[in-house]
N, C-alpha and C. Protein backbone atom coordinates (compact mmCIF):
# COMPACT_ATOMS: atom_id res chain seq x y z
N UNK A 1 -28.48 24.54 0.10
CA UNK A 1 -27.67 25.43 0.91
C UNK A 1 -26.78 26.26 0.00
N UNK A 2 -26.68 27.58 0.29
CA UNK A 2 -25.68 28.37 -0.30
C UNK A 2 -24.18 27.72 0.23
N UNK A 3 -23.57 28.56 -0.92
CA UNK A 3 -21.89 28.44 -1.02
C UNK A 3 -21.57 28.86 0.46
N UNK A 4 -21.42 29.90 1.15
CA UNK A 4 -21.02 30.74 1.77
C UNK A 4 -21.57 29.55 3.39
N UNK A 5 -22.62 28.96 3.24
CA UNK A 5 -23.76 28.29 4.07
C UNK A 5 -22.52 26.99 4.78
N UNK A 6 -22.40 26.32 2.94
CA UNK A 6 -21.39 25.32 3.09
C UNK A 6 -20.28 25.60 3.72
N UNK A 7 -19.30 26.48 3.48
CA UNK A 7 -17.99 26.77 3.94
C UNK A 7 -18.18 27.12 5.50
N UNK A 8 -19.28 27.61 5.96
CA UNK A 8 -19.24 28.18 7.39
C UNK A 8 -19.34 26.60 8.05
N UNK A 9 -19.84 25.79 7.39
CA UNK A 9 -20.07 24.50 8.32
C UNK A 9 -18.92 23.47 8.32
N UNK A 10 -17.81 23.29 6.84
CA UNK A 10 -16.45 23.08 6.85
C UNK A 10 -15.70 23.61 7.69
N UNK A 11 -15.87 25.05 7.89
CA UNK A 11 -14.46 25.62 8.78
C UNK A 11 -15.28 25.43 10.34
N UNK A 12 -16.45 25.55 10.34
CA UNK A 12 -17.06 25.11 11.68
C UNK A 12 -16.17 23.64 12.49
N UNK A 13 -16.26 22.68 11.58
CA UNK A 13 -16.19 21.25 11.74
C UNK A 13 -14.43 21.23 12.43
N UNK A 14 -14.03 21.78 11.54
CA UNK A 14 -12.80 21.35 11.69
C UNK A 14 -11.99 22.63 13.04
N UNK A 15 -12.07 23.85 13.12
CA UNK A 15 -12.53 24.46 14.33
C UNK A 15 -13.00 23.71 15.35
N UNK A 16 -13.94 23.10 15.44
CA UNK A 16 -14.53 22.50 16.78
C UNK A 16 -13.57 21.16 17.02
N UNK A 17 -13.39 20.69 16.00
CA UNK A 17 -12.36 19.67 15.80
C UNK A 17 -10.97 19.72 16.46
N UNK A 18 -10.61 21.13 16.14
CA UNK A 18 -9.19 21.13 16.72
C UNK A 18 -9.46 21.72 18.19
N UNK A 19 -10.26 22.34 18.77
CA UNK A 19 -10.78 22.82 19.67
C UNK A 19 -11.11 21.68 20.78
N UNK A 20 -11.55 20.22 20.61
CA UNK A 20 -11.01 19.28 20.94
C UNK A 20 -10.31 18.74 21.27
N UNK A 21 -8.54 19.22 20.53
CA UNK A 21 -8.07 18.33 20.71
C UNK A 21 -7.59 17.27 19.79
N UNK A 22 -9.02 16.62 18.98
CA UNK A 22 -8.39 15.77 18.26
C UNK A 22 -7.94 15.59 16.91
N UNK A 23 -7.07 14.48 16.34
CA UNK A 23 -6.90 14.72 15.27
C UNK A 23 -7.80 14.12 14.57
N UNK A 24 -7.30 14.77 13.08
CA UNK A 24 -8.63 13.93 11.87
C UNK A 24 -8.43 12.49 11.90
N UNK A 25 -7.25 11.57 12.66
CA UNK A 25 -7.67 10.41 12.59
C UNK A 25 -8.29 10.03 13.89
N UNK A 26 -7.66 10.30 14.94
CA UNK A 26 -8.90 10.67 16.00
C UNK A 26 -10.73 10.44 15.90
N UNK A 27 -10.75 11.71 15.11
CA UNK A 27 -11.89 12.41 14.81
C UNK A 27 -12.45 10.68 14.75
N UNK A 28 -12.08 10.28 13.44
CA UNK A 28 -12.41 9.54 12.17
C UNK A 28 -12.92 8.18 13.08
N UNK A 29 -11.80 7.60 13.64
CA UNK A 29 -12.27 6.65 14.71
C UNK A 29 -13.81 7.45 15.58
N UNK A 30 -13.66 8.31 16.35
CA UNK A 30 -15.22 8.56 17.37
C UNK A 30 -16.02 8.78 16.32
N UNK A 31 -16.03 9.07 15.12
CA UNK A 31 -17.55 9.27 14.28
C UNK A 31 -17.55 8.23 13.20
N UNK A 32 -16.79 7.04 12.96
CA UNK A 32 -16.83 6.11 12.69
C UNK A 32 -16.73 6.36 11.01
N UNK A 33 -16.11 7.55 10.79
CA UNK A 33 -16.52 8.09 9.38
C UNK A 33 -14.51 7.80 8.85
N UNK A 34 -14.11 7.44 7.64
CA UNK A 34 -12.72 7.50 7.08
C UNK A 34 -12.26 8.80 7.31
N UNK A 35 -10.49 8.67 7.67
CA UNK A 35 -10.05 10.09 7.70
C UNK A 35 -9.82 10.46 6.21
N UNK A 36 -9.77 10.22 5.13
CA UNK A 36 -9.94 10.64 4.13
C UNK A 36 -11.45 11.41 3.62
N UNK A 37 -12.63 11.53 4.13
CA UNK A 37 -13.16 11.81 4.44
C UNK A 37 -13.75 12.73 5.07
N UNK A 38 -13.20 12.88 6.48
CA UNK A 38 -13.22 13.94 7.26
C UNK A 38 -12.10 15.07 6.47
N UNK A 39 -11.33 15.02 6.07
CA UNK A 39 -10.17 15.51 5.26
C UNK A 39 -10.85 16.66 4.07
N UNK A 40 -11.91 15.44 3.29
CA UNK A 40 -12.55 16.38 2.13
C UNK A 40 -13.56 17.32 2.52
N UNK A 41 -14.14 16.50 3.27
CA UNK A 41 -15.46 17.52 4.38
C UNK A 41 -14.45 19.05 4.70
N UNK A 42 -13.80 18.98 5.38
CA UNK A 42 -12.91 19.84 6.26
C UNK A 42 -12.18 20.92 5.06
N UNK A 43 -11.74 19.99 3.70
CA UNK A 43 -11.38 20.99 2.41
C UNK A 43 -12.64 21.43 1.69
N UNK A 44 -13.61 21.02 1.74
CA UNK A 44 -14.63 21.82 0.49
C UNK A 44 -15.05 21.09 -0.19
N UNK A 45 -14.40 19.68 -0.26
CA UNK A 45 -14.81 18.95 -1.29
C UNK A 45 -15.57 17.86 -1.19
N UNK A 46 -16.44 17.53 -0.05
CA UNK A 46 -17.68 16.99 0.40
C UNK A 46 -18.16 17.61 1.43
N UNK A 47 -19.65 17.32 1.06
CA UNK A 47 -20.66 17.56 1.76
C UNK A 47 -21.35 16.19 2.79
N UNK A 48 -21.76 16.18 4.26
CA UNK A 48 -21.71 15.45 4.97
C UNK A 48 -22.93 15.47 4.31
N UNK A 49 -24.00 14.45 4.65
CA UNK A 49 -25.30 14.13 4.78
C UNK A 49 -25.59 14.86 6.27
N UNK A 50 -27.27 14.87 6.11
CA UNK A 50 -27.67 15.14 7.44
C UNK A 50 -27.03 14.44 8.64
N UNK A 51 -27.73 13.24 8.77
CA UNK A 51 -27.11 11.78 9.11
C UNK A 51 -25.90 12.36 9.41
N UNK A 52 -24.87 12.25 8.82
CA UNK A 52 -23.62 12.28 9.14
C UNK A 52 -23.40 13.54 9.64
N UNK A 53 -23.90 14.50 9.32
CA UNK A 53 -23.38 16.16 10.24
C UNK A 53 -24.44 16.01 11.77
N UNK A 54 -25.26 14.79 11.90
CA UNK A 54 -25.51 14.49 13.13
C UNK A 54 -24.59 13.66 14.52
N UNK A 55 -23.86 13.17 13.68
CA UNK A 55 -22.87 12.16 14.29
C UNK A 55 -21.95 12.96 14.42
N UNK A 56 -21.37 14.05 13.84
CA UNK A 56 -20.24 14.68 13.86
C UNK A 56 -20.43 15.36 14.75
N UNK A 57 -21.48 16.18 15.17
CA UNK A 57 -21.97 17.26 16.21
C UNK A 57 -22.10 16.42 17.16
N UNK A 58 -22.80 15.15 17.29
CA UNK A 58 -23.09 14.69 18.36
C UNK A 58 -21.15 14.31 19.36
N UNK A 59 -20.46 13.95 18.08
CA UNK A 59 -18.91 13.96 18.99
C UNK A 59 -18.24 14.95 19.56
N UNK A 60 -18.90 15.99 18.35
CA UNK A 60 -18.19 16.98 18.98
C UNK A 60 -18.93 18.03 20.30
N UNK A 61 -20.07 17.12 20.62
CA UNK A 61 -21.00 17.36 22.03
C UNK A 61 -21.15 18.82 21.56
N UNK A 62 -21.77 19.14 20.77
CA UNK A 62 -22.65 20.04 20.14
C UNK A 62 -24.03 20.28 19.34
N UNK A 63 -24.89 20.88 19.44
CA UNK A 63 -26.11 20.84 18.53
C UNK A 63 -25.94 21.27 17.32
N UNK A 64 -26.19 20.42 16.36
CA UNK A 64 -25.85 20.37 14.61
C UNK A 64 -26.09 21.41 14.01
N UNK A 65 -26.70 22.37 14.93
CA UNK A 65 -27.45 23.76 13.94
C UNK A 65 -26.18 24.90 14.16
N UNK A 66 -25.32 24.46 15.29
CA UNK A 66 -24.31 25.37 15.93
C UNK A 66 -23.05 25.47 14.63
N UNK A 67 -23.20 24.17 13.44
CA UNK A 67 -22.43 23.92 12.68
C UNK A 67 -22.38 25.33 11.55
N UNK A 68 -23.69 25.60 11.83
CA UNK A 68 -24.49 26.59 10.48
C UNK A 68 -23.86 27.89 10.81
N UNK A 69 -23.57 28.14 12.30
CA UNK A 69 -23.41 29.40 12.14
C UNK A 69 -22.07 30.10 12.30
């Protein structure tokens, strides 16, 4: 994935995230993932796995491809 690819799916995440409602510890509890974690995802500085950008979409009752754009 391009640079530009990555960042649209960080600011996606965390957008839909607050658009929710919840917070990153929130979040962290329904996708079973650390809020330290969701934290770096959300800054730039990890990349979810598939797997895991499936679980994230699936909380945030969205289709994972909606992340991309």
């Amino acid at each position: 994935m391009t640079n530009s690819t990555l960042i649209k799916i960080y600011k996606n995440i965390k957008k839909s995230r607050l658009e929710k409602g919840y917070s990153q510890a929130k979040f962290a509890e329904l996708t079973g993932l650390s809020e330290d974690y969701i934290s770096l995802i959300e800054n730039g500085k990890r990349t979810p796995s598939l797997k895991r950008l499936i679980i994230i979409a699936d909380v945030l009752e969205i289709d994972a491809y909606k992340l991309l754009m």
